[in-house]
Protein backbone atom coordinates (compact mmCIF):
# COMPACT_ATOMS: atom_id res chain seq x y z
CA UNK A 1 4.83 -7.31 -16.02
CA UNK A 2 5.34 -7.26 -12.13
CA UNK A 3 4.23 -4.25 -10.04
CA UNK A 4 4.72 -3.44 -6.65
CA UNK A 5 4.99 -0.72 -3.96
CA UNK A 6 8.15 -0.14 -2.24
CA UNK A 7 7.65 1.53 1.23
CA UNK A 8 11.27 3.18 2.51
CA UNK A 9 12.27 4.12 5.82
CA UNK A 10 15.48 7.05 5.32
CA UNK A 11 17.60 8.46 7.42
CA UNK A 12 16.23 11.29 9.26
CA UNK A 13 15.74 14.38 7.07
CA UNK A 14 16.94 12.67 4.09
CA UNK A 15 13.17 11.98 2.66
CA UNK A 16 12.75 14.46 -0.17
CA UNK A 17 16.28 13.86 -1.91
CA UNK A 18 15.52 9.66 -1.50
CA UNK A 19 12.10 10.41 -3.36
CA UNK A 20 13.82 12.96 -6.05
CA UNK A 21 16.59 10.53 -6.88
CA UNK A 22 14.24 7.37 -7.44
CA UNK A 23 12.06 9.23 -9.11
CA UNK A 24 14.60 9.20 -11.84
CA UNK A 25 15.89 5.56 -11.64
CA UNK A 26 13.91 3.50 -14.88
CA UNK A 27 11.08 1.16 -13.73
CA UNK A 28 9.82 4.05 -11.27
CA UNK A 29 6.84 5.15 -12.19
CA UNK A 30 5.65 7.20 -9.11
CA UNK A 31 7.91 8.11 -5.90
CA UNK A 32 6.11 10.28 -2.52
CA UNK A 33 6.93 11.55 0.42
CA UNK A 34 4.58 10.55 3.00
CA UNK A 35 4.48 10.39 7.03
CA UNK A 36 3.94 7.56 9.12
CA UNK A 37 6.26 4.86 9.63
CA UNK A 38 7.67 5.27 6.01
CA UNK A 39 9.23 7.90 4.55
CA UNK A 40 8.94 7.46 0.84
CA UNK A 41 6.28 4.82 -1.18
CA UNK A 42 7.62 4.10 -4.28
CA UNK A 43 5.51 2.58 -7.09
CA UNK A 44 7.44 0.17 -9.39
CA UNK A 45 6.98 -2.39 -12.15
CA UNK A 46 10.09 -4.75 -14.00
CA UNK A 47 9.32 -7.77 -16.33
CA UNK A 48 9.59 -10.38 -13.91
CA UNK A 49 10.08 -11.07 -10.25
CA UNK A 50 13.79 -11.52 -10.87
CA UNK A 51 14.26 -8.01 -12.33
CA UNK A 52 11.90 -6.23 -9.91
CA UNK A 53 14.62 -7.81 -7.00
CA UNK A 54 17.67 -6.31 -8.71
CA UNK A 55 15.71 -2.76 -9.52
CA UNK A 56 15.62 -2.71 -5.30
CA UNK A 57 18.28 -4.48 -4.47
CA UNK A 58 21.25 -2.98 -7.47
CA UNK A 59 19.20 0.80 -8.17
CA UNK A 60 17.16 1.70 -5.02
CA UNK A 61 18.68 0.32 -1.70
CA UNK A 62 22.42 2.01 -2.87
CA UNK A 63 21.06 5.14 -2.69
CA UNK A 64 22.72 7.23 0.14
CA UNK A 65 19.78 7.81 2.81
CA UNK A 66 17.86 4.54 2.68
CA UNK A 67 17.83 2.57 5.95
CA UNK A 68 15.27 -0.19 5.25
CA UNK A 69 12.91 -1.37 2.33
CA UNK A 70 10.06 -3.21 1.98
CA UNK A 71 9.08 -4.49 -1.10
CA UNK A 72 4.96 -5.10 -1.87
CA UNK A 73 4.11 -6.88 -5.10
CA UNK A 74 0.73 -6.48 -6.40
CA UNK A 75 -1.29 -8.80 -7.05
CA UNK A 76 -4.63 -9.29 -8.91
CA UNK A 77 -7.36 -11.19 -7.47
């Protein structure tokens, strides 16, 4: 199992409806507004690498709204 955070910049005013749809896509198990530089942390988790890529890639960065992702596995030291 692969976790990460997914930080989202949207387009302006467009914050609350990104977090509401995510929130609802499967393999989301937390989605925030926040301030600051992004507008919406997403936490996520997929089998593998490879699925984790194509849950932000194919579900999340389609959504109408998003300008720019960045994707933060965690890790476990």
């Amino acid at each position: 199992m692969v976790q990460a955070y997914i930080l989202i910049q949207t387009e302006v005013g467009r914050a609350a409806h990104v977090a509401s749809e995510i929130s609802g896509i499967e393999g989301v198990t937390q989605a925030d507004d926040v301030t600051g530089p992004y507008d919406v942390v997403v936490r996520a988790q997929a089998d593998d690498v490879d699925a984790l890529g194509r849950l932000v890639v194919a579900r999340i960065q389609r959504l109408d709204g998003i300008a720019r992702t960045l994707t933060c596995p965690i890790v476990n030291i």
